[in-house]
C-alpha atoms as a PDB file:
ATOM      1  CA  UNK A   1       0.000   0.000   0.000  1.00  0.00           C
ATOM      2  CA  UNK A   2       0.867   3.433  -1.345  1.00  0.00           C
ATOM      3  CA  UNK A   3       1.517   6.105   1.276  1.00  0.00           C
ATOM      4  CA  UNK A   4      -0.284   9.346   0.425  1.00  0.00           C
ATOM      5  CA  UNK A   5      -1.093  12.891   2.154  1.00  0.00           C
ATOM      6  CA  UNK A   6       1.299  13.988   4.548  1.00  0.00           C
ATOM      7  CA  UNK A   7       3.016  10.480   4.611  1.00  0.00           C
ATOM      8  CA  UNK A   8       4.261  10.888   1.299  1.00  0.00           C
ATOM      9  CA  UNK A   9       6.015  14.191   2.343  1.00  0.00           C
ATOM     10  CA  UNK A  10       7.628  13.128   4.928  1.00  0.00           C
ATOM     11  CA  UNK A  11       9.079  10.295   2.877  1.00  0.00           C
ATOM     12  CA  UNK A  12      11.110  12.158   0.478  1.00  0.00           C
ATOM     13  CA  UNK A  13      11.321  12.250  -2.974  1.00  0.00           C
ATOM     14  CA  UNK A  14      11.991   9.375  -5.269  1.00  0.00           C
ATOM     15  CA  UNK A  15      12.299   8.351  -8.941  1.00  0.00           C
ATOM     16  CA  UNK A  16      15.046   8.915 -11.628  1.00  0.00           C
ATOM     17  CA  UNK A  17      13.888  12.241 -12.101  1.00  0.00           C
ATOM     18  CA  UNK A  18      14.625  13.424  -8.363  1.00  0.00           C
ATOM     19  CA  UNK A  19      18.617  15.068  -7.932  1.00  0.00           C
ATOM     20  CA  UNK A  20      18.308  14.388  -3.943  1.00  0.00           C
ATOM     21  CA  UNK A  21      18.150  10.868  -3.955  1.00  0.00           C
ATOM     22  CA  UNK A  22      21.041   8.874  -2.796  1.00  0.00           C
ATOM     23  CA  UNK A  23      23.237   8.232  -6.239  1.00  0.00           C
ATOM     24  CA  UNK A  24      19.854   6.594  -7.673  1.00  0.00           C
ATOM     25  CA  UNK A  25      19.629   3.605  -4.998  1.00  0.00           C
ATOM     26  CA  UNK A  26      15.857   4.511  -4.453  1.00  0.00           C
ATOM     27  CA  UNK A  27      16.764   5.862  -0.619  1.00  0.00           C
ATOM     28  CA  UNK A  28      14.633   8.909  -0.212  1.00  0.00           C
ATOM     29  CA  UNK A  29      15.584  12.134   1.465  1.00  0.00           C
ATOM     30  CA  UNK A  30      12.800  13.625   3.464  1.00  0.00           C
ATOM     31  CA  UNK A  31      12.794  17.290   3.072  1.00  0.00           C
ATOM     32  CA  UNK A  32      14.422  17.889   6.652  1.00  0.00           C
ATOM     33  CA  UNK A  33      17.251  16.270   5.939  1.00  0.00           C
ATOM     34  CA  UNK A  34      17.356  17.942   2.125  1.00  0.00           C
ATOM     35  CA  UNK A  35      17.730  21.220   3.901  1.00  0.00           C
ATOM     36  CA  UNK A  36      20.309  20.391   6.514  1.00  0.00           C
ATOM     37  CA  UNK A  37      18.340  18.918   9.298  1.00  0.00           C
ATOM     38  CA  UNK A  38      19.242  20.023  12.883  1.00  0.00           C
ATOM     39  CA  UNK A  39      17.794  23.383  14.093  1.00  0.00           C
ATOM     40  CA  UNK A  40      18.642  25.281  11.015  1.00  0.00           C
ATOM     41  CA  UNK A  41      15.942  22.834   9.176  1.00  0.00           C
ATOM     42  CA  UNK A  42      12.903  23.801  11.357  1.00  0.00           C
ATOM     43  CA  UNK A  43      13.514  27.320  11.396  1.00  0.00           C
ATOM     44  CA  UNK A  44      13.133  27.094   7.899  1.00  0.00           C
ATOM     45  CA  UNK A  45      10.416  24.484   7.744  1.00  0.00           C
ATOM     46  CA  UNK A  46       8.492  26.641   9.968  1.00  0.00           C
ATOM     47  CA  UNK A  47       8.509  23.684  13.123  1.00  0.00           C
ATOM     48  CA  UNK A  48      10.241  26.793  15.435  1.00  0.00           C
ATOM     49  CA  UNK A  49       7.296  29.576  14.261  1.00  0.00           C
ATOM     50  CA  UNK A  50       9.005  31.995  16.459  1.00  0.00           C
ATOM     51  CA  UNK A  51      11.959  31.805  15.493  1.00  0.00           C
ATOM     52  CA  UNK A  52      11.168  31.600  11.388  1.00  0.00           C
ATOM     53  CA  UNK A  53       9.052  34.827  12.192  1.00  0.00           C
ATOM     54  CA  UNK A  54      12.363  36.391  13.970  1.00  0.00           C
ATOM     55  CA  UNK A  55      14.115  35.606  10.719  1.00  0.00           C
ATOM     56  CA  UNK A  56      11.556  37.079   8.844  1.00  0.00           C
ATOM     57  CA  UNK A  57      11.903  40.350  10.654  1.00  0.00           C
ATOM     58  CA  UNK A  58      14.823  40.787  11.390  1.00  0.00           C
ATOM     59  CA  UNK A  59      15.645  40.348   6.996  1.00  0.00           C
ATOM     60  CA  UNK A  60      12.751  43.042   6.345  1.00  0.00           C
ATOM     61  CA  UNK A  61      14.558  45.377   9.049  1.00  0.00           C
ATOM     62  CA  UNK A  62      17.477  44.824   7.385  1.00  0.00           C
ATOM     63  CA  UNK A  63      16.351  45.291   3.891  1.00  0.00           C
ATOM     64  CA  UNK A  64      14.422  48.357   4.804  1.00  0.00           C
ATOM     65  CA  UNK A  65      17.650  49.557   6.457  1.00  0.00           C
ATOM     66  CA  UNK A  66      19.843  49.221   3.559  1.00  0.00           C
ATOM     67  CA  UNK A  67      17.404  49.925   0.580  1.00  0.00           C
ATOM     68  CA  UNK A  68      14.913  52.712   1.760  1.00  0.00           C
ATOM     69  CA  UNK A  69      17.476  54.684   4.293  1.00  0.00           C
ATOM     70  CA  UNK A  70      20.002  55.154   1.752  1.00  0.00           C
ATOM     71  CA  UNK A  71      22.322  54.279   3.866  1.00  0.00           C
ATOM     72  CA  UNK A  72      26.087  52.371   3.280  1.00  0.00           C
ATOM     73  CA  UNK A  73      26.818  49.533   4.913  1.00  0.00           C
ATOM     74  CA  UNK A  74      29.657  50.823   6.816  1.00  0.00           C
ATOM     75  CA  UNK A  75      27.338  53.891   8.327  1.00  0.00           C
ATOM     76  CA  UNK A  76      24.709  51.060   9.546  1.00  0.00           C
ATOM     77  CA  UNK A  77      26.643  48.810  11.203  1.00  0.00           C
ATOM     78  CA  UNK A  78      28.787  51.616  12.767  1.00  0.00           C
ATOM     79  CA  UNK A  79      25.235  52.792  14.150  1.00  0.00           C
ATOM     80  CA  UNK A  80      23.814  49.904  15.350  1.00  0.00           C
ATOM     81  CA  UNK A  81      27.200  48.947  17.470  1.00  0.00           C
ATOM     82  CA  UNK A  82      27.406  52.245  18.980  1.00  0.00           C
ATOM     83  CA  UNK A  83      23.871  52.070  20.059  1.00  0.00           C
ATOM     84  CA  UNK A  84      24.228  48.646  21.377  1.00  0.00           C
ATOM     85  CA  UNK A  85      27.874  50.318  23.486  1.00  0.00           C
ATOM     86  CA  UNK A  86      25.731  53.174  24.546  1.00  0.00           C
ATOM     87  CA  UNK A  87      22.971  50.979  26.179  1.00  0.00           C
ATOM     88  CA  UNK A  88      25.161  48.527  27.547  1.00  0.00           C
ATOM     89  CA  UNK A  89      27.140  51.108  29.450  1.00  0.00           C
ATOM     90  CA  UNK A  90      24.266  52.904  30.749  1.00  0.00           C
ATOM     91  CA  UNK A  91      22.669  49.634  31.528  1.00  0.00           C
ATOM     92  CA  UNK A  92      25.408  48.591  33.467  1.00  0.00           C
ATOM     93  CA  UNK A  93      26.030  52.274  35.309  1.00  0.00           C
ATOM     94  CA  UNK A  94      21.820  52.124  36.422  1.00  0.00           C
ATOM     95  CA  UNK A  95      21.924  48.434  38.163  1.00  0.00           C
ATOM     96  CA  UNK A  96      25.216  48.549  39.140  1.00  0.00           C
ATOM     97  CA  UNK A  97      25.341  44.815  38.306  1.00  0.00           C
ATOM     98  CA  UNK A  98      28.940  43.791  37.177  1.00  0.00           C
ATOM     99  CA  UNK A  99      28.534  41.295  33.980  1.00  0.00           C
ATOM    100  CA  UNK A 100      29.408  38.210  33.932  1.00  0.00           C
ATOM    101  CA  UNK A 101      33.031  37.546  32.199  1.00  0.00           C
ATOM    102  CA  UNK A 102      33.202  35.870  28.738  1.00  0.00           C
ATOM    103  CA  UNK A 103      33.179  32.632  28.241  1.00  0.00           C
ATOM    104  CA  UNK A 104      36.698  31.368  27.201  1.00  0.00           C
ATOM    105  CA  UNK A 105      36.875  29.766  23.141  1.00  0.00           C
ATOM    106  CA  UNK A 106      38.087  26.661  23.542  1.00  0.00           C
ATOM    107  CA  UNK A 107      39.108  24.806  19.792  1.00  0.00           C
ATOM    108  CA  UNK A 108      40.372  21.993  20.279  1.00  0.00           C
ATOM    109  CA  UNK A 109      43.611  20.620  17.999  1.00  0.00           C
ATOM    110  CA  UNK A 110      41.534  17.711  16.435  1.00  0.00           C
ATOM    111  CA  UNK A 111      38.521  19.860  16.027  1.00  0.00           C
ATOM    112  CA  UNK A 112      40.668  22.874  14.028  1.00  0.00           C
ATOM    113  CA  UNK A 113      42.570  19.840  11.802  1.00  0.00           C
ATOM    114  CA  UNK A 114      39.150  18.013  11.038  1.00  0.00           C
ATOM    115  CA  UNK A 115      37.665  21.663  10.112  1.00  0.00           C
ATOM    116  CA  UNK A 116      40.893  22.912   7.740  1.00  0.00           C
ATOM    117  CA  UNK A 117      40.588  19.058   6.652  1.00  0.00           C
ATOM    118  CA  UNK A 118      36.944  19.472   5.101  1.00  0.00           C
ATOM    119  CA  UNK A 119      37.398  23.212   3.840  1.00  0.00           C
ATOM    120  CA  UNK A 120      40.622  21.979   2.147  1.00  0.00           C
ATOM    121  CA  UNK A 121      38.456  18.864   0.283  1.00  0.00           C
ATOM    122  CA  UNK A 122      35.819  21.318  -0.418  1.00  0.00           C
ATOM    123  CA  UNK A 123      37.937  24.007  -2.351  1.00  0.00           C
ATOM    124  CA  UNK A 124      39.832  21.291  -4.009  1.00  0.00           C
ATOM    125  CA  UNK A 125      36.328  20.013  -5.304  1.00  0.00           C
ATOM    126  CA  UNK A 126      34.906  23.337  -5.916  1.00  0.00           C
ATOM    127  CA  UNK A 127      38.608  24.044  -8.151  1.00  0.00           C
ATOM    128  CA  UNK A 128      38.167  20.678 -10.153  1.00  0.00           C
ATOM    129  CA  UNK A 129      34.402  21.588 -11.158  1.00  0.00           C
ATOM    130  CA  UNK A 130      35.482  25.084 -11.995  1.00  0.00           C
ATOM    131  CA  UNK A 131      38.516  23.936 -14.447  1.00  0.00           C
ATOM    132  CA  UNK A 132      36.423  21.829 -16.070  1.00  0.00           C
ATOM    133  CA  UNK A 133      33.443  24.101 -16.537  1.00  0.00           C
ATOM    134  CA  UNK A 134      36.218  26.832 -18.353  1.00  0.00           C
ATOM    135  CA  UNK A 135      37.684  23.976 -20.493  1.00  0.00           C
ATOM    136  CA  UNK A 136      34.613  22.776 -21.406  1.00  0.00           C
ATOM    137  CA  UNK A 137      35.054  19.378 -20.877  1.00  0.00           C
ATOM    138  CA  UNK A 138      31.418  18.882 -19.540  1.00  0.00           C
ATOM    139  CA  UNK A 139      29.201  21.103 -22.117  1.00  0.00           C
ATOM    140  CA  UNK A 140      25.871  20.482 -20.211  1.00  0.00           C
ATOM    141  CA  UNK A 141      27.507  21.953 -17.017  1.00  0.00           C
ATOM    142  CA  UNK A 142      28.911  24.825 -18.781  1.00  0.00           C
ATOM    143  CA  UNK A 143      26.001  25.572 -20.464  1.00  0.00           C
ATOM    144  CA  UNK A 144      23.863  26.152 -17.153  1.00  0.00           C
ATOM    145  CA  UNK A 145      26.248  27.709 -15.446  1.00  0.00           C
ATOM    146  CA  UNK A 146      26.391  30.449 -18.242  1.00  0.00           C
ATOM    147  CA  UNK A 147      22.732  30.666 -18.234  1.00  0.00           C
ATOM    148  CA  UNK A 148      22.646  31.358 -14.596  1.00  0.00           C
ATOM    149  CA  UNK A 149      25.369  33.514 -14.775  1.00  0.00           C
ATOM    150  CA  UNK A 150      23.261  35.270 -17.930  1.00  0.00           C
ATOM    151  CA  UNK A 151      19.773  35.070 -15.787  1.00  0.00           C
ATOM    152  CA  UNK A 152      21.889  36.918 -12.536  1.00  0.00           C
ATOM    153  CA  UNK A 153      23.068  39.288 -14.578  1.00  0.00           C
ATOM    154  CA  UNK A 154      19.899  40.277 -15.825  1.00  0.00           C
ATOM    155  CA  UNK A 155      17.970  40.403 -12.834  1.00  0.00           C
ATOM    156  CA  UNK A 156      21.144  42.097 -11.240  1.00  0.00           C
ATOM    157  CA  UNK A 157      19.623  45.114 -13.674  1.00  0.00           C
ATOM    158  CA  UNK A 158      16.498  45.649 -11.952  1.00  0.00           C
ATOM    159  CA  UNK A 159      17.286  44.756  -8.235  1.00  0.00           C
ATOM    160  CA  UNK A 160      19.900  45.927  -5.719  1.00  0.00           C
ATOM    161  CA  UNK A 161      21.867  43.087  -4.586  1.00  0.00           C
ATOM    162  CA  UNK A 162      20.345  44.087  -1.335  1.00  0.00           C
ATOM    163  CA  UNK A 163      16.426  43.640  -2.379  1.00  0.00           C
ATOM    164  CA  UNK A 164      17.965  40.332  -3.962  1.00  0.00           C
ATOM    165  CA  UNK A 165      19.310  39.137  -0.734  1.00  0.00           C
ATOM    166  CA  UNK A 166      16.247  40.292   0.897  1.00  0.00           C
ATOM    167  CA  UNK A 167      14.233  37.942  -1.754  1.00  0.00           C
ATOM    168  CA  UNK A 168      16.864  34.940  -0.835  1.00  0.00           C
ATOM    169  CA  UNK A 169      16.292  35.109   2.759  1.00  0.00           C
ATOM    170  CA  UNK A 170      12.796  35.412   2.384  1.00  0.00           C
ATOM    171  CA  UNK A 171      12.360  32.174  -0.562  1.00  0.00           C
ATOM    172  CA  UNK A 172      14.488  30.545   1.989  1.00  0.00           C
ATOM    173  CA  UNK A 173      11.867  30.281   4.937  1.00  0.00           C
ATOM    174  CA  UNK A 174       8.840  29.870   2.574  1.00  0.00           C
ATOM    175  CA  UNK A 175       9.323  27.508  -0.527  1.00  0.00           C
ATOM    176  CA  UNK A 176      10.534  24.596   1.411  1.00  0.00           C
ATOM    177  CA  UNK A 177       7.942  24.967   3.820  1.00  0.00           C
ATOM    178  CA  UNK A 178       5.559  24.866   1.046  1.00  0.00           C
ATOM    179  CA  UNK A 179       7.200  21.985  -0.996  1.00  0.00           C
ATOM    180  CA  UNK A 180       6.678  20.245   2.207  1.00  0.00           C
ATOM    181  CA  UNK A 181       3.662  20.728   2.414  1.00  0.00           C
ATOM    182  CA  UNK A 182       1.793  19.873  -1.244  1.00  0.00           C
ATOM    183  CA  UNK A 183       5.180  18.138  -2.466  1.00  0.00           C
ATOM    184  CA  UNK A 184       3.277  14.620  -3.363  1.00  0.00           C
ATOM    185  CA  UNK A 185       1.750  17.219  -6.453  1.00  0.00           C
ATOM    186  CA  UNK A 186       4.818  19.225  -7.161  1.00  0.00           C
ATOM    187  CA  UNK A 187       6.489  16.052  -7.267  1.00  0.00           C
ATOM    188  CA  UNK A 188       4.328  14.696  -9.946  1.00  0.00           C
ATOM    189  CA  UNK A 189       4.772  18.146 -12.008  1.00  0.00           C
ATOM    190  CA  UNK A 190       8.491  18.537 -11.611  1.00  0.00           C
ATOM    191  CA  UNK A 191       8.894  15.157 -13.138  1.00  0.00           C
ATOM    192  CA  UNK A 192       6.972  16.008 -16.391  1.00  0.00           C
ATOM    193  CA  UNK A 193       8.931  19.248 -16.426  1.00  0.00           C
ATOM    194  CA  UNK A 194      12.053  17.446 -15.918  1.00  0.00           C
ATOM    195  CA  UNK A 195      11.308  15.279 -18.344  1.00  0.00           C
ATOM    196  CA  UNK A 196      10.046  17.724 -21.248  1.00  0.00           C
ATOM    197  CA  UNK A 197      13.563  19.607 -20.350  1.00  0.00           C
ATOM    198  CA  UNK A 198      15.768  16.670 -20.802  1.00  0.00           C
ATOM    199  CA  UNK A 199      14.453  15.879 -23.789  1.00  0.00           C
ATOM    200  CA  UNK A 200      14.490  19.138 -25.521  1.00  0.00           C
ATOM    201  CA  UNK A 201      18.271  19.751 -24.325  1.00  0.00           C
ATOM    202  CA  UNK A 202      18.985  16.009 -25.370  1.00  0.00           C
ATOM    203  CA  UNK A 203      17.635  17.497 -29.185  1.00  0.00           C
ATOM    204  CA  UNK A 204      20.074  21.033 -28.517  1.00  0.00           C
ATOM    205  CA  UNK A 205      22.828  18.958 -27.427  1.00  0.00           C
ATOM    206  CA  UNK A 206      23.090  16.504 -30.493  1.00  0.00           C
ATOM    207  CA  UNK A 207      22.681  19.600 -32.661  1.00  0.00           C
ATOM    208  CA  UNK A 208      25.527  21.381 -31.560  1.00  0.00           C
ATOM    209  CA  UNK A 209      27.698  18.584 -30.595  1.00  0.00           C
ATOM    210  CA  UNK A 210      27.397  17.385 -34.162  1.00  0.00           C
ATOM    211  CA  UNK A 211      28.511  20.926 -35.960  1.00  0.00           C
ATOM    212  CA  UNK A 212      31.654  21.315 -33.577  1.00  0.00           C
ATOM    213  CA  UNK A 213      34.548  20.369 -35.407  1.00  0.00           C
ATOM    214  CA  UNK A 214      35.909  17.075 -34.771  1.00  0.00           C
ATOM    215  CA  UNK A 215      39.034  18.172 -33.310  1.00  0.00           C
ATOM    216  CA  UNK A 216      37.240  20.315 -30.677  1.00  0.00           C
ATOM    217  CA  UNK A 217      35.371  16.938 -30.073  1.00  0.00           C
ATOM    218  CA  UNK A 218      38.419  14.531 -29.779  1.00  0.00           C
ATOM    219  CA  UNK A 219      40.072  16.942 -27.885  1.00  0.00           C
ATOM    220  CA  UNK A 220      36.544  17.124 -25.131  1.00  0.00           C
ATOM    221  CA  UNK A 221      36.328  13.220 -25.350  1.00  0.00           C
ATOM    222  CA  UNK A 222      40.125  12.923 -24.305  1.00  0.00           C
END
């Protein structure tokens, strides 16, 4: 039997046409775990409401901040720390509490090695994919990452990067709370889109593969 409703949400997506399953052996990712699972994942899935709404506020602050007081960056945050000084210090004059002391930062030596360990495998990896994308040597790749980079730059024309950071935060805390919630149907119509776009690019592809010249060709197959 079929699971259905909010069942089939919570088990993940599956099929061919889904890029979050586990390298295609049918295990399915439920959509916590798709967006990093741990705290971070209910803030944005909307299980901590408080804090999702705190997010929410704190980006339109922000954004109105930037965008609408004309403001630089520098200015802003140069504000906003001398306000927080000033009302610390007169807080602490008025109760004539003394604070607390910091807490000490312990790192330990395994911790800092494991951490330079994984951002040294990372930027390695994120090299690689960027050597081949300039050579060329994987034309679908290349080819959407200079769409997005054409799409960016285009939208880049009518938005600040600020409103567009603004628009990030807030897509961030809303569409996968709402995949999660009707993602049985948007499953069903992202496979048929999926599909239709494979098979279009599969008809591009052969097109320009076969009017490259065939030393351009040997020379990507090598």
């Amino acid at each position: 039997m079929e699971a259905s409703g909010p069942e089939a949400a919570n088990a993940g997506i599956e099929g061919s046409a889904d890029p979050c399953s586990s390298a295609g052996s049918g295990y399915r990712l439920s959509v916590h775990q798709i967006v990093g699972g741990g705290k971070a994942a209910d803030i944005i899935l909307w299980k901590c409401r408080r804090a999702t709404a705190g997010v929410i506020f704190g980006a339109t602050i922000a954004w109105w901040l930037f965008e609408k007081s004309e403001l630089s960056f520098l200015t802003i945050c140069c504000d906003v720390l001398l306000i927080l000084i000033v009302v610390q210090f007169i807080w602490v004059k008025i109760s004539g509490l003394t604070p607390r002391p910091l807490p000490e930062l312990v790192l330990s030596e395994e911790m800092v090695s494991n951490a330079a360990a994984s951002f040294r495998v990372k930027v390695n990896n994120m090299l690689m994919i960027a050597h081949d994308i300039t050579l060329g040597k994987d034309f679908r790749l290349f080819f959407q990452v200079v769409s997005v980079l054409w799409l960016l730059s285009v939208i880049g024309n009518f938005y600040s990067s600020v409103t567009l950071a603004y628009i990030g935060t807030i897509a961030l805390v809303t569409v996968p709370a709402l995949y999660h919630r009707h993602q049985e149907h948007v499953d069903r119509y992202a496979g048929m889109v999926h599909r239709n776009f494979s098979r279009h690019y599969k008809i591009v592809d052969e097109n320009v593969i076969s009017r490259l010249p065939r030393s351009f060709i040997r020379d990507k197959d090598d």
